[in-house]
PDB file of N, CA and C in Angstrom:
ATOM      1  N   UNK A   1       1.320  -9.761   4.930  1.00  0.00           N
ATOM      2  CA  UNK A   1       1.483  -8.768   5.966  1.00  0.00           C
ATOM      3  C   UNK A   1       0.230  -7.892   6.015  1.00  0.00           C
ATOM      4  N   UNK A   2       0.111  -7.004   7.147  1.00  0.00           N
ATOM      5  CA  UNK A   2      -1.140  -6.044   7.337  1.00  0.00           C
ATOM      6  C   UNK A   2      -0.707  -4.892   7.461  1.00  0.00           C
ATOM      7  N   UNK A   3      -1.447  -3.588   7.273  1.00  0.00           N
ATOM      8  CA  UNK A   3      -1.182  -2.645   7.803  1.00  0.00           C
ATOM      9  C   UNK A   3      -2.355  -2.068   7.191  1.00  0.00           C
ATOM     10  N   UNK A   4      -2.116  -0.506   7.480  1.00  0.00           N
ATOM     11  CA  UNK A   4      -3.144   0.395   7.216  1.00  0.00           C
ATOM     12  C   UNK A   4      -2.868   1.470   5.813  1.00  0.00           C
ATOM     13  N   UNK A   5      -3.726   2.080   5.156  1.00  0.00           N
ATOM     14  CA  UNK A   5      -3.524   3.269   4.217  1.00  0.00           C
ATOM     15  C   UNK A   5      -2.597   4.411   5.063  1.00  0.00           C
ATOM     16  N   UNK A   6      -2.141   4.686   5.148  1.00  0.00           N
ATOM     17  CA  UNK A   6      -1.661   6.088   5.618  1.00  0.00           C
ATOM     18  C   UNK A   6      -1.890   7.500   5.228  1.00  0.00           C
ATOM     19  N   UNK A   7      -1.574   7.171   3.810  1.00  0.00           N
ATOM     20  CA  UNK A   7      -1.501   8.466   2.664  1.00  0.00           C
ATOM     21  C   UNK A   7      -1.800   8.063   0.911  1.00  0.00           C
ATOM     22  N   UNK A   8      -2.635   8.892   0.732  1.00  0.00           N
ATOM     23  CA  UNK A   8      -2.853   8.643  -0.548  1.00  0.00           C
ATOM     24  C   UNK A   8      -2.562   9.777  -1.759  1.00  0.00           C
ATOM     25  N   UNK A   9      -2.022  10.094  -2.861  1.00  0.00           N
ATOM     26  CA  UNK A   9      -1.723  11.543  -3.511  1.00  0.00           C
ATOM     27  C   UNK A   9      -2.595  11.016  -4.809  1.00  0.00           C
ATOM     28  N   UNK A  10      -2.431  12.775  -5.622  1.00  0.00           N
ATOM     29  CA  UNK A  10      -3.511  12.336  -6.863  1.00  0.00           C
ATOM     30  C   UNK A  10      -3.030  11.586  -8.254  1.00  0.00           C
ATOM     31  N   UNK A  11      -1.783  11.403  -7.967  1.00  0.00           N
ATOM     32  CA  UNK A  11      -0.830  10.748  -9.077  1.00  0.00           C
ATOM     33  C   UNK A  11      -1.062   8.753  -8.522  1.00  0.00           C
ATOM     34  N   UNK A  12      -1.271   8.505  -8.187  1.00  0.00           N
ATOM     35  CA  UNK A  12      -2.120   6.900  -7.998  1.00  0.00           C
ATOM     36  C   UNK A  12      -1.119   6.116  -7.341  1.00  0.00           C
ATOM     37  N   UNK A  13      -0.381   6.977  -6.384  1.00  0.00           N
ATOM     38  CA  UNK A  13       0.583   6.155  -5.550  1.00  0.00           C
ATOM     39  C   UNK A  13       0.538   6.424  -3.943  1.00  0.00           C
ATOM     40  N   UNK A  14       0.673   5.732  -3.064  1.00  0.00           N
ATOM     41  CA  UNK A  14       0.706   6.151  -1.566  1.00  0.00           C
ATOM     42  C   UNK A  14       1.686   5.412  -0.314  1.00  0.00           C
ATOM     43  N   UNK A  15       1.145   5.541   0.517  1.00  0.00           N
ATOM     44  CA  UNK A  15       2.164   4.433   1.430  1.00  0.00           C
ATOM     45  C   UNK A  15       1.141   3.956   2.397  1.00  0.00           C
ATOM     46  N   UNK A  16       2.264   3.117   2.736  1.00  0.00           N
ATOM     47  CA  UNK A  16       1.058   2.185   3.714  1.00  0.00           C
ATOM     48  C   UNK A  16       1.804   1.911   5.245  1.00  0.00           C
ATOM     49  N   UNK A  17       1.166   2.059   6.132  1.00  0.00           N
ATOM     50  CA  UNK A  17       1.279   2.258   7.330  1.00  0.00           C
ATOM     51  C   UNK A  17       1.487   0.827   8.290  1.00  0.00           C
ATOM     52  N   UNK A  18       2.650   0.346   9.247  1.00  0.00           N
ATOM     53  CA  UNK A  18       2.798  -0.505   9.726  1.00  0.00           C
ATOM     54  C   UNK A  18       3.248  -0.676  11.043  1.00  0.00           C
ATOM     55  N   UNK A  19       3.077  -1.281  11.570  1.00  0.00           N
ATOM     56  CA  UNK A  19       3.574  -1.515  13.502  1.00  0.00           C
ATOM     57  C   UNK A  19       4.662  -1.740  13.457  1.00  0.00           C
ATOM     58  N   UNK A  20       5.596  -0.994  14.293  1.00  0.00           N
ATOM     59  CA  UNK A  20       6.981  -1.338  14.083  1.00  0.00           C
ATOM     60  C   UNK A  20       8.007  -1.500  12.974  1.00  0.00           C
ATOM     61  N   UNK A  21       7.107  -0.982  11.798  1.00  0.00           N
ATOM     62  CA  UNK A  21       8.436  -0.843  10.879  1.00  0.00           C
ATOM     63  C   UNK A  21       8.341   0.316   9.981  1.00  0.00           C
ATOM     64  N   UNK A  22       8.875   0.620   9.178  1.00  0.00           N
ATOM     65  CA  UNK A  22       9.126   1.878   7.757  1.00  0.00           C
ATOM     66  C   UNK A  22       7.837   1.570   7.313  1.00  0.00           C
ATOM     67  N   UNK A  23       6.745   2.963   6.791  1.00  0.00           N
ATOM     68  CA  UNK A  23       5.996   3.005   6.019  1.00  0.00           C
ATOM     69  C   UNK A  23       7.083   2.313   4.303  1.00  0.00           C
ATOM     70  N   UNK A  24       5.342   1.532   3.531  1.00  0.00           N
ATOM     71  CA  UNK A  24       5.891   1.239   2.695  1.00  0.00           C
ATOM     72  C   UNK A  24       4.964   2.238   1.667  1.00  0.00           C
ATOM     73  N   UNK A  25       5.970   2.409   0.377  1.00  0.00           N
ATOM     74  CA  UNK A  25       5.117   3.259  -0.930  1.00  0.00           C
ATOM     75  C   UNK A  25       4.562   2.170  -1.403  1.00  0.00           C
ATOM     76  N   UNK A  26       3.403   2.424  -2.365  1.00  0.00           N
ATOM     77  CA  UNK A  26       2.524   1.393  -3.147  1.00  0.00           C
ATOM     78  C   UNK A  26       2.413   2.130  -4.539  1.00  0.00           C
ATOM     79  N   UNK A  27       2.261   1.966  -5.472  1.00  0.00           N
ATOM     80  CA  UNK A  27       1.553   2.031  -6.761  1.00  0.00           C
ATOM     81  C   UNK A  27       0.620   1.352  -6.839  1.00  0.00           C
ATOM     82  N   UNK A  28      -0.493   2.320  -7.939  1.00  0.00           N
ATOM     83  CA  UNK A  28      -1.950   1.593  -8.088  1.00  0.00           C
ATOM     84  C   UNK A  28      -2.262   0.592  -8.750  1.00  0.00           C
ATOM     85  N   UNK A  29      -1.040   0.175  -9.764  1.00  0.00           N
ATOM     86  CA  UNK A  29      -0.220  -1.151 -10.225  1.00  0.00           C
ATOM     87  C   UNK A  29      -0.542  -2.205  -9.587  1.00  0.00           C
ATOM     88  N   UNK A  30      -0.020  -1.615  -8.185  1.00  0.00           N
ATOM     89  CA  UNK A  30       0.404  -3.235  -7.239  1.00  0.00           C
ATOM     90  C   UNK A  30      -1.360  -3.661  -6.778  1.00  0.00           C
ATOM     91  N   UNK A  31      -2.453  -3.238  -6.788  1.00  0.00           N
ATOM     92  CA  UNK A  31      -3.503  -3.511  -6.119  1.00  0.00           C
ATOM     93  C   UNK A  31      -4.081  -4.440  -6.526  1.00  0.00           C
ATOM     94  N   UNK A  32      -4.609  -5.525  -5.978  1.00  0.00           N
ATOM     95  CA  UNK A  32      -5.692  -6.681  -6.534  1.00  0.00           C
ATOM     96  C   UNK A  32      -6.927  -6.957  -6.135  1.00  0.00           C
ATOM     97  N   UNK A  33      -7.184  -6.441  -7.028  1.00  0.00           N
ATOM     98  CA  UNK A  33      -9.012  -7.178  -7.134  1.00  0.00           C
ATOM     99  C   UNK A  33      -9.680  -5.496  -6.354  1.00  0.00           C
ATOM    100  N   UNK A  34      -9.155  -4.628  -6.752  1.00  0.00           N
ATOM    101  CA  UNK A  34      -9.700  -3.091  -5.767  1.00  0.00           C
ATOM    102  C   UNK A  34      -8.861  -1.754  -6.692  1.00  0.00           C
ATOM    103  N   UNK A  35      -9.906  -0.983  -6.900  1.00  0.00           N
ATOM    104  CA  UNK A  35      -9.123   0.087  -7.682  1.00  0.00           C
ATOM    105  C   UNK A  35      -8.556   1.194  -6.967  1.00  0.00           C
ATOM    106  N   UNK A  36      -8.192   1.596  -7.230  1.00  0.00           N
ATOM    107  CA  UNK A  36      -7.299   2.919  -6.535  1.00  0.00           C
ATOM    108  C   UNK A  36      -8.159   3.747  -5.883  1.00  0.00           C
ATOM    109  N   UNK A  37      -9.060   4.496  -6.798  1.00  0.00           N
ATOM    110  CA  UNK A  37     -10.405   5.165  -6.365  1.00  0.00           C
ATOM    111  C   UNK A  37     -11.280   4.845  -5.333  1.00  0.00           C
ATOM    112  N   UNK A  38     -11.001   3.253  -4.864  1.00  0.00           N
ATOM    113  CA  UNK A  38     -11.544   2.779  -3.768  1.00  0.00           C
ATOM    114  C   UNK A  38     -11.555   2.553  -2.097  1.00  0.00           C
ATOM    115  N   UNK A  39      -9.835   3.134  -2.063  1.00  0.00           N
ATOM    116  CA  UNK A  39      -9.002   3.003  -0.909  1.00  0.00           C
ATOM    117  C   UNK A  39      -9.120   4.524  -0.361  1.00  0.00           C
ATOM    118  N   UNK A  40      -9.393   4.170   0.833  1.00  0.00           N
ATOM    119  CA  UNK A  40      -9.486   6.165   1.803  1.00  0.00           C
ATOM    120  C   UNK A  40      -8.377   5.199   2.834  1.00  0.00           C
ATOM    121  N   UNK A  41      -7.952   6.701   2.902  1.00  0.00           N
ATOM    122  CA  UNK A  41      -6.697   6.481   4.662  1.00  0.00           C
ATOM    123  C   UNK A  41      -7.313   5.651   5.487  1.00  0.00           C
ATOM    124  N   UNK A  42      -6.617   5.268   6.505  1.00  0.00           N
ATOM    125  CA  UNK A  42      -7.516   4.530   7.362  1.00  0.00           C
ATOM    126  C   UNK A  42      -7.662   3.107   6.969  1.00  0.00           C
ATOM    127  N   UNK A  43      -8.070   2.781   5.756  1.00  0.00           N
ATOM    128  CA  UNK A  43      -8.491   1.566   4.943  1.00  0.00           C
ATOM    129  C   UNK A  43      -7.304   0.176   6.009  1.00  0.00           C
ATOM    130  N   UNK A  44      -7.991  -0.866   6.095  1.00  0.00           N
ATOM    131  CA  UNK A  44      -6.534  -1.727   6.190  1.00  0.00           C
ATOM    132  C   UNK A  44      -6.590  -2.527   5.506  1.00  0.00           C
ATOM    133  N   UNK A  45      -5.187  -3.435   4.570  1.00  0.00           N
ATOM    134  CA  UNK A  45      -5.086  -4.215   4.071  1.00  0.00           C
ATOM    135  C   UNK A  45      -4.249  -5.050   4.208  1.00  0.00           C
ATOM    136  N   UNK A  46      -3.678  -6.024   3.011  1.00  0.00           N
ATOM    137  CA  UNK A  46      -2.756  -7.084   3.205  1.00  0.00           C
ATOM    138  C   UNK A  46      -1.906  -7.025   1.998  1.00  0.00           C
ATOM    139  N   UNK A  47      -0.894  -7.174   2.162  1.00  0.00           N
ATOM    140  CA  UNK A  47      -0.274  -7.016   1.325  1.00  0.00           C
ATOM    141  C   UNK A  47       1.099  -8.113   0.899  1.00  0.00           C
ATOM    142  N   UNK A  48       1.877  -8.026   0.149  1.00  0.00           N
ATOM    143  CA  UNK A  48       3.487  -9.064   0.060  1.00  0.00           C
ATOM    144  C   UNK A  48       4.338  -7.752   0.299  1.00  0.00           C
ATOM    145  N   UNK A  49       5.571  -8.117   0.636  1.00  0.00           N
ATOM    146  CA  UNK A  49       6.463  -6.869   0.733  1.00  0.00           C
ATOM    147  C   UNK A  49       7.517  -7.317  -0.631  1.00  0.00           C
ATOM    148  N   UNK A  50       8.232  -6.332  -1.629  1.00  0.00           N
ATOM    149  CA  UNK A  50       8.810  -6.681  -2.476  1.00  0.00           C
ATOM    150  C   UNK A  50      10.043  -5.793  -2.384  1.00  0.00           C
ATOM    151  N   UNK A  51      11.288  -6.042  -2.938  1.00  0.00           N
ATOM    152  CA  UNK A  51      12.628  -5.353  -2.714  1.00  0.00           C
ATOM    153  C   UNK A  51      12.803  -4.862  -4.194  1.00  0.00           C
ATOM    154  N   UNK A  52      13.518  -3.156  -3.993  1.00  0.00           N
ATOM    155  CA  UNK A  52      13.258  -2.552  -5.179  1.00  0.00           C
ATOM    156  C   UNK A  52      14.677  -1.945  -5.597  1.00  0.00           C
ATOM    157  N   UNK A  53      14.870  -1.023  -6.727  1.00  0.00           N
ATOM    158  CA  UNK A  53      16.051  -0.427  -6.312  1.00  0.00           C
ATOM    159  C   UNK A  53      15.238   0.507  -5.438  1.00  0.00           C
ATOM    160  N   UNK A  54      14.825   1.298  -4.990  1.00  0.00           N
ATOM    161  CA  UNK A  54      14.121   2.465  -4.369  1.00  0.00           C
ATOM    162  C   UNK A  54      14.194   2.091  -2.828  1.00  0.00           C
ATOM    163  N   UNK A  55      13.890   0.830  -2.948  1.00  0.00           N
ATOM    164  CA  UNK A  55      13.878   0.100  -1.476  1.00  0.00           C
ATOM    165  C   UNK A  55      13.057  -0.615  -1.629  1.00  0.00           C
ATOM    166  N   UNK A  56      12.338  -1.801  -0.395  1.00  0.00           N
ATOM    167  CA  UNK A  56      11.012  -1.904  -0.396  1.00  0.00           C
ATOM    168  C   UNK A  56       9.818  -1.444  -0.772  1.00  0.00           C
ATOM    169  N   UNK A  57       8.897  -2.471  -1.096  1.00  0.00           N
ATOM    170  CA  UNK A  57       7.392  -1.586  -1.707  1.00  0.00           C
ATOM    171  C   UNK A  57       6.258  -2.642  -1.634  1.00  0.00           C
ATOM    172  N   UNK A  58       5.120  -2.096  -1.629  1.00  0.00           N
ATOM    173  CA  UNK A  58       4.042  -2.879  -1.222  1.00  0.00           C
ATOM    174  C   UNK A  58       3.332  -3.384  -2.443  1.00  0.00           C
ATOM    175  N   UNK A  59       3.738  -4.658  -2.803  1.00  0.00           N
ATOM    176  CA  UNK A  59       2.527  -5.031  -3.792  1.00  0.00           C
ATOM    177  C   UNK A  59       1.583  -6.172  -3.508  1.00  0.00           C
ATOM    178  N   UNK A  60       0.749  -6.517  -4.287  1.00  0.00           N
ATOM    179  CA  UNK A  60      -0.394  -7.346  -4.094  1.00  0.00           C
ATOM    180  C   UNK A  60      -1.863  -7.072  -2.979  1.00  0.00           C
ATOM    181  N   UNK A  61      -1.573  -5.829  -2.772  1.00  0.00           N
ATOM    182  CA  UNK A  61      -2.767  -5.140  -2.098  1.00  0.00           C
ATOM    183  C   UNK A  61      -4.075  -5.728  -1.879  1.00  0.00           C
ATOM    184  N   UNK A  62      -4.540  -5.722  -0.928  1.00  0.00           N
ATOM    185  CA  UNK A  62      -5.600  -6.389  -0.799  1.00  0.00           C
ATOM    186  C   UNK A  62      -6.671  -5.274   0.561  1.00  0.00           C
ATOM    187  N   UNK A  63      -7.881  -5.479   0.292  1.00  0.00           N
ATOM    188  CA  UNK A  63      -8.557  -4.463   1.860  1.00  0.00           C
ATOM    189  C   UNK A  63      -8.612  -5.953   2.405  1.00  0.00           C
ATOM    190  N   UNK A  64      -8.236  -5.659   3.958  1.00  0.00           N
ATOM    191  CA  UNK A  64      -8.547  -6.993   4.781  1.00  0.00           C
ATOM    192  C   UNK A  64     -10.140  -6.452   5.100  1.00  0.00           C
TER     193      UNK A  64
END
């Protein structure tokens, strides 16, 4: 899937921004091959969507 950064906080977690559906949260966990420190709002990437107790969440991060 694609979408954009939305929001980023200083604790290493954010959400990610999508067309037509629920922003998803991310942890700096879920990112591959890109560090946390590297992503500004705006950024777009790719991601898998994963089912949580929390709800959905974005892992396998990628910048497209």
């Amino acid at each position: 899937m694609q979408g954009t950064i939305k929001k980023l906080t200083d604790k290493n977690f954010g959400f990610i921004a999508q067309d037509g559906a629920d922003d998803l949260f991310f942890h700096a966990n879920n990112l591959d091959g890109i560090d946390f420190d590297q992503l500004r709002e705006g950024d777009a990437v790719t991601f898998e969507v994963e089912k949580t107790p929390k709800g959905n969440a974005a892992v396998g991060i990628k910048k497209a």
